[in-house]
N, C-alpha and C. Protein backbone atom coordinates (compact mmCIF):
# COMPACT_ATOMS: atom_id res chain seq x y z
N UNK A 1 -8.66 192.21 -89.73
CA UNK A 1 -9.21 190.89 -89.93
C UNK A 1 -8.12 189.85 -89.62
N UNK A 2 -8.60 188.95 -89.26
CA UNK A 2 -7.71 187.72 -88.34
C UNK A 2 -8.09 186.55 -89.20
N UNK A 3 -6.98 185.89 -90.22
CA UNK A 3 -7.82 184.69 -90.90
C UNK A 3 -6.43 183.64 -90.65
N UNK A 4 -7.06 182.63 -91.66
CA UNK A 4 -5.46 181.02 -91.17
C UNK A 4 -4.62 181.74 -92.57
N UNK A 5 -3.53 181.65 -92.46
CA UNK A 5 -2.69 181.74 -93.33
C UNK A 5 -2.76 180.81 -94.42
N UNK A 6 -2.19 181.41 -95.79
CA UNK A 6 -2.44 180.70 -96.91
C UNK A 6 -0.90 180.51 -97.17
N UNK A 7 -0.51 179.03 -98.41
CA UNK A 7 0.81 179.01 -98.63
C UNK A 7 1.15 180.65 -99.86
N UNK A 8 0.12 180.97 -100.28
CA UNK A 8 0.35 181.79 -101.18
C UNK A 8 0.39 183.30 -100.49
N UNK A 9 0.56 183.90 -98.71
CA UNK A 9 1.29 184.38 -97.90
C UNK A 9 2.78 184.63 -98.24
N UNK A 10 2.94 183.48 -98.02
CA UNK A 10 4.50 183.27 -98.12
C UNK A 10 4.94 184.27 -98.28
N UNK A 11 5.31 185.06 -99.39
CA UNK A 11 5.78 186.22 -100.01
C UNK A 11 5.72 187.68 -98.70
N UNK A 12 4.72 187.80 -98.44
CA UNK A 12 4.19 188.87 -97.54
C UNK A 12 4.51 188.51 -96.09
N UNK A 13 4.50 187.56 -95.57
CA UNK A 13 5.20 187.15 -94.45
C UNK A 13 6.29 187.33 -94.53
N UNK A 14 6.86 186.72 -95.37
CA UNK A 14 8.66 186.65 -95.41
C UNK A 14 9.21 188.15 -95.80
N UNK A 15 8.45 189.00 -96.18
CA UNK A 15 8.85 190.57 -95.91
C UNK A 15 8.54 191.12 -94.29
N UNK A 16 7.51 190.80 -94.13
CA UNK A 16 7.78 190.71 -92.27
C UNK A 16 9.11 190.49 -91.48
N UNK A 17 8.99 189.50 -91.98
CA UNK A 17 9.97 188.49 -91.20
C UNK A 17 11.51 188.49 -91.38
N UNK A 18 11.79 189.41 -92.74
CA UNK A 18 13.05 189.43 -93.11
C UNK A 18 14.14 190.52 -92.10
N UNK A 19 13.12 191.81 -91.47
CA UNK A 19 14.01 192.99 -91.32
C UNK A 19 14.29 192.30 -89.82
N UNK A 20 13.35 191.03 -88.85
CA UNK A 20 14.13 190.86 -87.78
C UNK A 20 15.21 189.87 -88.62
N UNK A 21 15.33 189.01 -89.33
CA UNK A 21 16.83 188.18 -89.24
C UNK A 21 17.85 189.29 -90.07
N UNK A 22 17.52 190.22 -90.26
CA UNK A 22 18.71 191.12 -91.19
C UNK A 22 19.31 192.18 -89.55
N UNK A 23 18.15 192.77 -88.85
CA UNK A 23 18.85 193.61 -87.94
C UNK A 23 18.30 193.47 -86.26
N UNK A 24 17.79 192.20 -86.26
CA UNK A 24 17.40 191.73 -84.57
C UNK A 24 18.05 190.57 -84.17
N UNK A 25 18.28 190.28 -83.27
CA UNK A 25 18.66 188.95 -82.37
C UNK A 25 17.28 188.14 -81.90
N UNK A 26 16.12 188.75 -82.40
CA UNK A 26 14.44 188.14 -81.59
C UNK A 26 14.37 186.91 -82.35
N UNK A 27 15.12 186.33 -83.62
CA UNK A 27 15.37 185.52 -84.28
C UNK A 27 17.03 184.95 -84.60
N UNK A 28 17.21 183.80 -84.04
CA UNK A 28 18.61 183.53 -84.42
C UNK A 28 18.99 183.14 -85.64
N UNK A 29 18.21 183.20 -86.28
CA UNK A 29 18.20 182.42 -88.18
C UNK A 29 19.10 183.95 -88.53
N UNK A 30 20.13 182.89 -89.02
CA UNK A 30 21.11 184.16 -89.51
C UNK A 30 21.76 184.20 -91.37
N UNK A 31 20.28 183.89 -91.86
CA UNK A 31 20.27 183.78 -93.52
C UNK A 31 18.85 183.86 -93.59
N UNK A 32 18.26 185.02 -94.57
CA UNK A 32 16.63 185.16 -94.99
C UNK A 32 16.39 183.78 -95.72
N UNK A 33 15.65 183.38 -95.18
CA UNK A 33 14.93 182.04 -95.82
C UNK A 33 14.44 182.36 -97.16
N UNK A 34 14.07 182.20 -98.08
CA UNK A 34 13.32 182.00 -99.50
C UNK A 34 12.23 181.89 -99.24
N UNK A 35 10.90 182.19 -100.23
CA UNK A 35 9.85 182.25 -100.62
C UNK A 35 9.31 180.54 -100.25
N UNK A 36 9.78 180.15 -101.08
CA UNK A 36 9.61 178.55 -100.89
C UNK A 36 9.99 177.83 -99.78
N UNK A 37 10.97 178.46 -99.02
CA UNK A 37 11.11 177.88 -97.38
C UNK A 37 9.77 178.09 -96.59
N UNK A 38 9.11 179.68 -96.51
CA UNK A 38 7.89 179.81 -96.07
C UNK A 38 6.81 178.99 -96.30
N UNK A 39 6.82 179.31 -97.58
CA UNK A 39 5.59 178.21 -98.33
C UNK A 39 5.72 176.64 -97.33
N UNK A 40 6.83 176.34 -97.42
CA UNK A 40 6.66 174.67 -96.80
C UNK A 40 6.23 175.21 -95.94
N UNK A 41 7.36 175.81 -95.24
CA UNK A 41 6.48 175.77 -92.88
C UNK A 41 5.37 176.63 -93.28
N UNK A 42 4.68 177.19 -93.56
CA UNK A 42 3.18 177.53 -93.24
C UNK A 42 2.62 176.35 -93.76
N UNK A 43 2.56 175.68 -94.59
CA UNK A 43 1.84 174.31 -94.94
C UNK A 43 2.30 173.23 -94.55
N UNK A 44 3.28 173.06 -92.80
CA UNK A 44 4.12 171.72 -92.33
C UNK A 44 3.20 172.36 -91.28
N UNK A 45 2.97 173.64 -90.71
CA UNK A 45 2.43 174.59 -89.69
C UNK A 45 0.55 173.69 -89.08
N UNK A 46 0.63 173.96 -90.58
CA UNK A 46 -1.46 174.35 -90.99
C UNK A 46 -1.36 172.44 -90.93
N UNK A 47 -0.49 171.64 -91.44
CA UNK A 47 -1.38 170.35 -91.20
C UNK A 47 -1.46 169.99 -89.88
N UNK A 48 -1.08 170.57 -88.58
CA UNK A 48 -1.13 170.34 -87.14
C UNK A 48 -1.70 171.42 -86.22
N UNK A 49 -1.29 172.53 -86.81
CA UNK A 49 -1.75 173.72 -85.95
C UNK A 49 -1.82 174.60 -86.61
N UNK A 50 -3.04 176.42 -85.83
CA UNK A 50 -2.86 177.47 -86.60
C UNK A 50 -1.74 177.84 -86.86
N UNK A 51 -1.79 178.72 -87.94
CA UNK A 51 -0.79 179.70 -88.72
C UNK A 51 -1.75 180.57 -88.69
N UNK A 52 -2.21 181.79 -88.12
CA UNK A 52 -3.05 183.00 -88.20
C UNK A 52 -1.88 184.45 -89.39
N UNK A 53 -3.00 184.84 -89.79
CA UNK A 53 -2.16 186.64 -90.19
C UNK A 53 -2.76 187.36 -89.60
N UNK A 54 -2.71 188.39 -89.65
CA UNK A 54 -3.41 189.81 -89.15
C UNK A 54 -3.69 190.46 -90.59
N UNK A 55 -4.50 191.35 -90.87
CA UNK A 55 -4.84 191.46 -92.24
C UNK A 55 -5.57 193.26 -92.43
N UNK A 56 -5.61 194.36 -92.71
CA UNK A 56 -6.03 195.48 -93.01
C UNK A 56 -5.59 195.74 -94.14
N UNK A 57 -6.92 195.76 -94.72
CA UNK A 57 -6.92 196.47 -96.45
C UNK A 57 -5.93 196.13 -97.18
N UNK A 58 -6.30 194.06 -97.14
CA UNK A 58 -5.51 193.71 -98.14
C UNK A 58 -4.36 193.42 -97.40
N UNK A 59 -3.44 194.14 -96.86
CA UNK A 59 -2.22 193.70 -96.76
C UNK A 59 -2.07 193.11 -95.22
N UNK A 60 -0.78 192.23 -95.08
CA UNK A 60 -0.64 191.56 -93.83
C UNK A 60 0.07 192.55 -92.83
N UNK A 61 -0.06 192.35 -91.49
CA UNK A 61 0.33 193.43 -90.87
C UNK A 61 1.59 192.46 -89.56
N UNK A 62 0.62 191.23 -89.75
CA UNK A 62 1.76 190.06 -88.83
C UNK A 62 1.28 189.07 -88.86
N UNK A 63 1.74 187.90 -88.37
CA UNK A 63 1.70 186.41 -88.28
C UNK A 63 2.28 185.77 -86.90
N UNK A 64 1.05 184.73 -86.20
CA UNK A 64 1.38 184.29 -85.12
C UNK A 64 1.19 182.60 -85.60
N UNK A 65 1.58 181.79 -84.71
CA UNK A 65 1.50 180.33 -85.24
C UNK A 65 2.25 179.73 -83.70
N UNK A 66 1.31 178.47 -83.91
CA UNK A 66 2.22 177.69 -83.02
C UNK A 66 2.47 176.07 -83.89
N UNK A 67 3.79 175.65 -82.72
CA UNK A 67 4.37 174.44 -83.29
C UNK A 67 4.91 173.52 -82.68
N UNK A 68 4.97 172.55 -82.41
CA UNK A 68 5.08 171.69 -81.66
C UNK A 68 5.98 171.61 -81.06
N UNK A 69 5.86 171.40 -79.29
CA UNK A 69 6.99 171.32 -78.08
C UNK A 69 7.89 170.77 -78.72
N UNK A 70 7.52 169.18 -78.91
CA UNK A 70 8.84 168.18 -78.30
C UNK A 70 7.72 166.63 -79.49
N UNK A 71 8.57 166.36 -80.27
CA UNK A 71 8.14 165.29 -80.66
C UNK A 71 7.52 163.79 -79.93
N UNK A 72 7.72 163.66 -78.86
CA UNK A 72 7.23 162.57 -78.00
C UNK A 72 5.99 162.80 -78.25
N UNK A 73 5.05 161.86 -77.37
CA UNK A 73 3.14 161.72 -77.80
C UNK A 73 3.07 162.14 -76.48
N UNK A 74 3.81 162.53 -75.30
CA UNK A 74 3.77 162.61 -73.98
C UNK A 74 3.49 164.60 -73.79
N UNK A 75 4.10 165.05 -75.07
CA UNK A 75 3.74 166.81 -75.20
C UNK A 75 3.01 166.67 -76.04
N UNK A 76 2.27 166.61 -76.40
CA UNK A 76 0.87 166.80 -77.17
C UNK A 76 0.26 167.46 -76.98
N UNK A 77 0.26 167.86 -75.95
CA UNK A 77 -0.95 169.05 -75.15
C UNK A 77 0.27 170.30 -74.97
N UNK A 78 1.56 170.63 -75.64
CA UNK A 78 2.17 171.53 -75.00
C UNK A 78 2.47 172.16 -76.67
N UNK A 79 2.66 173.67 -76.64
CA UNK A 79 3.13 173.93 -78.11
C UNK A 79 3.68 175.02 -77.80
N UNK A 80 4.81 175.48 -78.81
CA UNK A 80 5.80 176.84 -78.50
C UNK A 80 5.08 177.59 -79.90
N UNK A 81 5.08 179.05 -79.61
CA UNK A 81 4.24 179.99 -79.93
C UNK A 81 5.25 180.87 -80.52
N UNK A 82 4.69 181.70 -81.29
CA UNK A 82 5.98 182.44 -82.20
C UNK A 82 4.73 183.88 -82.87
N UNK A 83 5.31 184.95 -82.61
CA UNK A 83 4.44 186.29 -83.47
C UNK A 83 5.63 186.85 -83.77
N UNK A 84 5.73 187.77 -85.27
CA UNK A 84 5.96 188.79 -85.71
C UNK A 84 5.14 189.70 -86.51
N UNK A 85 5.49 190.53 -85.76
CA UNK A 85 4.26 191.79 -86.39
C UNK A 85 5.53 192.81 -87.60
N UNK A 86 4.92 193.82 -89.02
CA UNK A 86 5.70 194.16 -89.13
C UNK A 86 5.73 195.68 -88.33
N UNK A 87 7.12 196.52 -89.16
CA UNK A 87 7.73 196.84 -87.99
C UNK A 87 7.22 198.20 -87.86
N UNK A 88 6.22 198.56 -88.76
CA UNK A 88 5.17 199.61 -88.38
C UNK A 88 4.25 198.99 -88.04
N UNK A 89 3.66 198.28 -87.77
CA UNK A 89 2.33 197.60 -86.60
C UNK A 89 2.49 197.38 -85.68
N UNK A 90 3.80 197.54 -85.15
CA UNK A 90 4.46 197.28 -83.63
C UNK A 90 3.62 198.30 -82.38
N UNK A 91 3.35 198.09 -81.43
CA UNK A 91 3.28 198.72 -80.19
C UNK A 91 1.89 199.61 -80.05
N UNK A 92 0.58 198.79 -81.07
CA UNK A 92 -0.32 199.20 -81.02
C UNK A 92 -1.57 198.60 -80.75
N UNK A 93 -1.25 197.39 -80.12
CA UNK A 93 -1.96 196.25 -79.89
C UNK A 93 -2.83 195.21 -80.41
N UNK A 94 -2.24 195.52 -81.81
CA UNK A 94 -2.49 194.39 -83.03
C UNK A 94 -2.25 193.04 -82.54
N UNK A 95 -0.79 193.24 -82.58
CA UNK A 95 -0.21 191.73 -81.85
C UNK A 95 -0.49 191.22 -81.05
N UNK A 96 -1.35 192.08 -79.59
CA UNK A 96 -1.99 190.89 -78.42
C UNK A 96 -3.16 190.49 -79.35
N UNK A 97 -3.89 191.13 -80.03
CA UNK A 97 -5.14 191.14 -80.29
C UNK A 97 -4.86 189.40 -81.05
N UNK A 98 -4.08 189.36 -82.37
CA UNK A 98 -3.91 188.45 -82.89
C UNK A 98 -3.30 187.23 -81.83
N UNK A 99 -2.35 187.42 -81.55
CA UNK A 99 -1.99 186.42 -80.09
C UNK A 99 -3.23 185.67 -79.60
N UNK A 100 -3.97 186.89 -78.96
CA UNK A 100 -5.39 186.02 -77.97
C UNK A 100 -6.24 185.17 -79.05
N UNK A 101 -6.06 185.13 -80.21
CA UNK A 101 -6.95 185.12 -81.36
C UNK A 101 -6.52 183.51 -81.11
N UNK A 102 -4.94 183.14 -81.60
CA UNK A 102 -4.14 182.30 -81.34
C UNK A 102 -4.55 181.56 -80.25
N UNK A 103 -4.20 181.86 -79.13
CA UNK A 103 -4.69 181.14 -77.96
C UNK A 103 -5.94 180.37 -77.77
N UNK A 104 -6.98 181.55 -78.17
CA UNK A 104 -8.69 180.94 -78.37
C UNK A 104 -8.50 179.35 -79.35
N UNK A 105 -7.63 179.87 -80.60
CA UNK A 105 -7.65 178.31 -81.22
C UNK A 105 -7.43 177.51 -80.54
N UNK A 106 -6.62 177.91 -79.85
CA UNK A 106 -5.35 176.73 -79.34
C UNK A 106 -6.33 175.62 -78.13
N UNK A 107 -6.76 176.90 -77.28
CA UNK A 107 -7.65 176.21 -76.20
C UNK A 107 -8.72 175.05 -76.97
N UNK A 108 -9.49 175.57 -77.98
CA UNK A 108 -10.59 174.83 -78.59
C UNK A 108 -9.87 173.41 -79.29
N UNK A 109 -8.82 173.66 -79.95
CA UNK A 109 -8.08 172.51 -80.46
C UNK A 109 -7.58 171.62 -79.34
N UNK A 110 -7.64 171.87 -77.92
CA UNK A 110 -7.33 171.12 -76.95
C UNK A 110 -5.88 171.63 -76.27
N UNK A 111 -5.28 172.72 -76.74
CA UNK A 111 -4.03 172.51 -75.70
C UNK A 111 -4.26 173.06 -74.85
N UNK A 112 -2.71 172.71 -74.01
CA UNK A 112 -3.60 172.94 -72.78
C UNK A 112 -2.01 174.22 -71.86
N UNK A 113 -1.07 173.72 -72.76
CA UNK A 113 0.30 175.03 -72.41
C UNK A 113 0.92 175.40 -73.53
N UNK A 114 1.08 176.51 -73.44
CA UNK A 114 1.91 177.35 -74.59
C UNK A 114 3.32 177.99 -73.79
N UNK A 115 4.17 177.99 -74.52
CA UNK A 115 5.61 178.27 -74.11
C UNK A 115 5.68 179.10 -75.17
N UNK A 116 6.91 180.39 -75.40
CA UNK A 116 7.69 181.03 -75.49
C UNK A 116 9.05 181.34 -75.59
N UNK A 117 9.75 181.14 -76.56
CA UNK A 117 11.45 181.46 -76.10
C UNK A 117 11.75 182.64 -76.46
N UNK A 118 12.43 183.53 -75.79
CA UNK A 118 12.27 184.66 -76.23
C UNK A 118 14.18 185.26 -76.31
N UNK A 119 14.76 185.85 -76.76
CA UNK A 119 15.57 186.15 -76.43
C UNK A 119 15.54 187.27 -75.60
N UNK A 120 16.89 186.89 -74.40
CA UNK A 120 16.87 187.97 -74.07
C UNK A 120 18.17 188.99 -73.62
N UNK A 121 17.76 190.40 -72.80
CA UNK A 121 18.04 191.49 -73.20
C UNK A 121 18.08 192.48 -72.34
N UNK A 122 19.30 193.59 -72.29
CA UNK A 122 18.91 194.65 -71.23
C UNK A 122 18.32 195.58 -71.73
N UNK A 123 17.55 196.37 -71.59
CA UNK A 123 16.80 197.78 -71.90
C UNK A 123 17.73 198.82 -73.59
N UNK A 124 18.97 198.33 -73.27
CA UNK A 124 19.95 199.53 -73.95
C UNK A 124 20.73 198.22 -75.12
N UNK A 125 20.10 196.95 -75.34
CA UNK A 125 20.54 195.90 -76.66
C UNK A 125 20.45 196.59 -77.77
N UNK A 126 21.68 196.95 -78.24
CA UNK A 126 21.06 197.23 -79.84
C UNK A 126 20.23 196.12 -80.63
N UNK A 127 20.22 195.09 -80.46
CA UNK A 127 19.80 194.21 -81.41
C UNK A 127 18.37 193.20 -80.81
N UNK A 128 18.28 193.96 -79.56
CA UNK A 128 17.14 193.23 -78.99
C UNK A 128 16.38 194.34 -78.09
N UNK A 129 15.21 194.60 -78.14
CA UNK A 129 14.90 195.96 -77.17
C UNK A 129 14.12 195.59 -76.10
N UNK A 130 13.85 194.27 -75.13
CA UNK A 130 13.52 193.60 -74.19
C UNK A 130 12.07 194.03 -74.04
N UNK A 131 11.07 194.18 -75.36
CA UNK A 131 9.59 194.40 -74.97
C UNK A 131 9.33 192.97 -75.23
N UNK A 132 9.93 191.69 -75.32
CA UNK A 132 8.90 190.69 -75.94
C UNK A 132 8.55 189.79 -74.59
N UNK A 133 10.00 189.93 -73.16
CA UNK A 133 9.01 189.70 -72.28
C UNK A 133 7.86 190.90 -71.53
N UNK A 134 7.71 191.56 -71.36
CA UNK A 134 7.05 192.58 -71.59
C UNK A 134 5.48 192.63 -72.02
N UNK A 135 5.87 191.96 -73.43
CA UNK A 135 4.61 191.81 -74.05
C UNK A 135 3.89 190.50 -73.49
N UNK A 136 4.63 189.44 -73.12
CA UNK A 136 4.23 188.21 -72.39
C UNK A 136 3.68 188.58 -71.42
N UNK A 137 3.84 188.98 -70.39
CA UNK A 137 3.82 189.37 -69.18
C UNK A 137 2.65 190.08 -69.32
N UNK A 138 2.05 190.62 -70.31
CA UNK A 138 1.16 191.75 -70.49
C UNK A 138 -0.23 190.40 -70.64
N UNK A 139 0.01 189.34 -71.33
CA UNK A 139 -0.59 188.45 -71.70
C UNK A 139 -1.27 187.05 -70.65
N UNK A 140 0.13 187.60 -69.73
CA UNK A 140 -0.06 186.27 -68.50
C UNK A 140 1.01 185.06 -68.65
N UNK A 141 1.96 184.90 -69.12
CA UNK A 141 2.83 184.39 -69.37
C UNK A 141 3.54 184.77 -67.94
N UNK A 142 4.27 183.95 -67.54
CA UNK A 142 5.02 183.69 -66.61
C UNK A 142 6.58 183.19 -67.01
N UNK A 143 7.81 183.92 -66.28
CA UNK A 143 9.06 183.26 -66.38
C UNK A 143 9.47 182.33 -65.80
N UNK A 144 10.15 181.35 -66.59
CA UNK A 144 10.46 179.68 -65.67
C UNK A 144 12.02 179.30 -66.22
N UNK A 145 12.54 179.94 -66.51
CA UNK A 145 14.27 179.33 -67.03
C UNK A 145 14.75 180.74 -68.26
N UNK A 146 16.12 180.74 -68.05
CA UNK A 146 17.15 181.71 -68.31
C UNK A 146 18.25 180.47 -68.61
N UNK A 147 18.42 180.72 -70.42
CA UNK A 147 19.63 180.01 -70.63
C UNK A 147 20.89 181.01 -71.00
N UNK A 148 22.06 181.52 -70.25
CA UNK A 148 22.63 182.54 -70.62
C UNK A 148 23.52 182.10 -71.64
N UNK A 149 23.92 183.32 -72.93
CA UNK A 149 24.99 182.88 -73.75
C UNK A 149 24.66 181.57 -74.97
N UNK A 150 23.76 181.93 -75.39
CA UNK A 150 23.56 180.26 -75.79
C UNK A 150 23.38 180.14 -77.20
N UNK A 151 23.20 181.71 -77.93
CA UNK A 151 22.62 181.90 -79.32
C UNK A 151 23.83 182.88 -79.99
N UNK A 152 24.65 182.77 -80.88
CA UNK A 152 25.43 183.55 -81.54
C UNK A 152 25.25 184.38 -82.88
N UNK A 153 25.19 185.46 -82.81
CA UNK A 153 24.52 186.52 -84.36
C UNK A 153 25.39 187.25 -83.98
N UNK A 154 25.25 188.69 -84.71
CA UNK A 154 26.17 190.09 -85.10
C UNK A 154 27.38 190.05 -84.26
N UNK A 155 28.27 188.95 -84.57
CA UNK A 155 29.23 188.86 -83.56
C UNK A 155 29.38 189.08 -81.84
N UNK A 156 28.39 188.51 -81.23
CA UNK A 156 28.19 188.38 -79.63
C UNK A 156 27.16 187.30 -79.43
N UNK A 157 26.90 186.83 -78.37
CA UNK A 157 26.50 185.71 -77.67
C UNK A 157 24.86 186.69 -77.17
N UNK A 158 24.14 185.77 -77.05
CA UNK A 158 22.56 186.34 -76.57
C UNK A 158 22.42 185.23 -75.87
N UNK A 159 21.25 185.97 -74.71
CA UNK A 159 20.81 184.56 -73.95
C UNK A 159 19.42 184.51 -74.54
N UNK A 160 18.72 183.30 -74.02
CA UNK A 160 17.26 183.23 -74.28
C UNK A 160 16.07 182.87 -73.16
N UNK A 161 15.09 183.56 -73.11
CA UNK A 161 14.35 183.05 -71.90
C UNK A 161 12.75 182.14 -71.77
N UNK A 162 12.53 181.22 -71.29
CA UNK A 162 11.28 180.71 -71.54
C UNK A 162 9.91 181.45 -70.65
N UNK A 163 9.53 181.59 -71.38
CA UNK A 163 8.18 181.90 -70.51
C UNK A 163 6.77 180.64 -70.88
N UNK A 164 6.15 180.74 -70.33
CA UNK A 164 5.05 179.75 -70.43
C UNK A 164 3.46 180.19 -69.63
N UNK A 165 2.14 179.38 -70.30
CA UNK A 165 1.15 179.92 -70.01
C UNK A 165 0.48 178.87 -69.89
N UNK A 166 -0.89 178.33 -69.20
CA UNK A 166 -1.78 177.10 -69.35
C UNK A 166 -2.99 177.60 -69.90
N UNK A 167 -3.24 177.31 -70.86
CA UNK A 167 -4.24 177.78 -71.94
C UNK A 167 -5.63 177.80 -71.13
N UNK A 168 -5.49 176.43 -70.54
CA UNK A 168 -6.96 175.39 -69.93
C UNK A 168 -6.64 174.84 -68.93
N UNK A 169 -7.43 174.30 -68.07
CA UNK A 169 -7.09 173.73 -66.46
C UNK A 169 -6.07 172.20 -67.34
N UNK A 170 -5.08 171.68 -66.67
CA UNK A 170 -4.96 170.43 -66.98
C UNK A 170 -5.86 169.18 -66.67
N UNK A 171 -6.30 168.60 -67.54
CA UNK A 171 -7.13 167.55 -67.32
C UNK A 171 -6.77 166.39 -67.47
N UNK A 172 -6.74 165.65 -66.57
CA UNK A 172 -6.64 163.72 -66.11
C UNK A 172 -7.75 162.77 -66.44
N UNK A 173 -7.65 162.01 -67.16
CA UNK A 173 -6.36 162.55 -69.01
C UNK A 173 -7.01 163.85 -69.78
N UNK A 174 -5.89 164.13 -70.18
CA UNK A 174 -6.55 165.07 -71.34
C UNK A 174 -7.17 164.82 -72.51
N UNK A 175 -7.95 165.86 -73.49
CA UNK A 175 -8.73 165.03 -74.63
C UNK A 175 -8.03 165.00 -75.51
N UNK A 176 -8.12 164.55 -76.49
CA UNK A 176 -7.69 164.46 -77.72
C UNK A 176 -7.87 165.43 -78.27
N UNK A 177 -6.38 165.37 -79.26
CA UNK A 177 -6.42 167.17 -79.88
C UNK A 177 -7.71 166.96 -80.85
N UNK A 178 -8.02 168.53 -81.35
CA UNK A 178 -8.64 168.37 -82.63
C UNK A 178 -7.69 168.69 -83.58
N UNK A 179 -8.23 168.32 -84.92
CA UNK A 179 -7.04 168.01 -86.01
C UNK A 179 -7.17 169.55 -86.43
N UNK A 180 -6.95 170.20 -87.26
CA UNK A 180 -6.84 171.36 -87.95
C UNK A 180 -7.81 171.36 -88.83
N UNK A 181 -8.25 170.18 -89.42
CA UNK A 181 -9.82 170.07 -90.04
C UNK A 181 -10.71 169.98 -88.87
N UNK A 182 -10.50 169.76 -88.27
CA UNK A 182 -12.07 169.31 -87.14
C UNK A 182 -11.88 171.10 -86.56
N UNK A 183 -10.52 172.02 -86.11
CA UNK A 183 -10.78 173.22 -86.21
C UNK A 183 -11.39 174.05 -87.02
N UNK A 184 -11.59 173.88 -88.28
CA UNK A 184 -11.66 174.57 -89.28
C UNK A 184 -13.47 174.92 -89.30
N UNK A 185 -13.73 173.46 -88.69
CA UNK A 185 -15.30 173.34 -88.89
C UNK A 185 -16.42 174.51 -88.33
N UNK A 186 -15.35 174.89 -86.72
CA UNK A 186 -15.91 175.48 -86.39
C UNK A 186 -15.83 177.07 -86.47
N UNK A 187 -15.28 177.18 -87.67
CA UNK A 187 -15.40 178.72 -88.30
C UNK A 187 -14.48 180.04 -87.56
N UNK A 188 -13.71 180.32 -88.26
CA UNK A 188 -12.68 181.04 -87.26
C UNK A 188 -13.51 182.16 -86.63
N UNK A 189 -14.14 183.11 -87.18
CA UNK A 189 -14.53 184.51 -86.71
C UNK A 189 -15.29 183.73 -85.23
N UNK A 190 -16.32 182.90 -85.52
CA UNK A 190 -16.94 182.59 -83.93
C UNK A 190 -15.76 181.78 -83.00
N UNK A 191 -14.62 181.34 -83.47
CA UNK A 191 -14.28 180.74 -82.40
C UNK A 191 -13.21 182.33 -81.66
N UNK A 192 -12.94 182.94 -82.97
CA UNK A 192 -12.25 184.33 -82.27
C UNK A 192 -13.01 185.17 -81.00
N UNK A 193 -14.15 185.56 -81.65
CA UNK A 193 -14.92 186.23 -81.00
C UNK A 193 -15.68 185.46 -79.84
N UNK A 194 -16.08 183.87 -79.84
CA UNK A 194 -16.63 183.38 -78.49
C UNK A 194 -15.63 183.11 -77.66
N UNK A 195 -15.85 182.87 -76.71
CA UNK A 195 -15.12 182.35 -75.48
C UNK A 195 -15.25 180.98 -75.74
């Protein structure tokens, strides 16, 4: 089951989310955030955009969300995208499933590009195992810039790479977003499941 994230998550996400900043580079945050750090960004998240979980029998299995490019009113239509699945739900196609789930919002709420930063990685990284472009690529994401050296964790330098996707044709002008209430209206399971 695919629903919006609640602040009362928090807890269950942030066990997700803890084993990449303790033993991955896929996150440069190099201190586990607190309970109450989550709590805010899923509820700074949800007043602009989804926060989705992934959900089987009760427990969370991952969390995708997007968040805003670039503060100007000129990216409005552009948002950077973020999934962690945990680390037994990996590589079974939970995560596109929830992803596309993501996207469907995204399109209906009006955007119109989603970006990606991903770190990156040769095949043999201990701290990075180079499926997340991979998994993009699997999705339709495209590569557009390589910043080398640019992120510092477990004592070495990582680079990071952007990938990017157009949700929807660009439109002259584009519409106005919908708010996260005007999403809400239209009921997640049909906007998952319709086109």
């Amino acid at each position: 089951m695919i629903r919006y994230a609640q602040v009362t998550d928090a807890a269950a996400i942030l066990a997700i989310y803890k084993p990449y900043v303790e033993n991955t580079a896929i996150t440069f945050e190099t201190e586990i955030p607190t309970v109450a750090d989550f709590e805010g960004r899923i509820a700074a998240t949800l007043k602009h955009y989804p926060y989705l979980v992934l959900e089987e029998e009760g427990q969370i299995l991952g969390y995708a969300y997007a968040s805003r490019y670039r503060t100007r009113a000129a990216y409005d239509w552009v948002v950077e995208l973020s999934i962690y699945m945990d680390m037994n739900a990996r590589d079974q196609g939970k995560g596109r499933f929830l992803y596309e789930a993501l996207e469907k919002l995204l399109r209906v709420q009006g955007v119109l590009t989603a970006y990606a930063c991903i770190t990156g990685a040769d095949e043999q990284e201990a701290y990075v195992t180079g499926a997340s472009p991979k998994f993009y690529e699997a999705l339709g994401y495209q590569y557009i810039c390589h910043f080398p050296k640019i992120g510092y964790k477990f004592g070495q330098w990582f680079d990071i790479l952007w990938m990017y996707k157009e949700l929807a044709p660009l439109a002259n002008p584009p519409q106005t977003l919908k708010s996260m209430d005007q999403l809400r209206t239209y009921g997640l399971a049909n906007l998952i499941e319709g086109d």
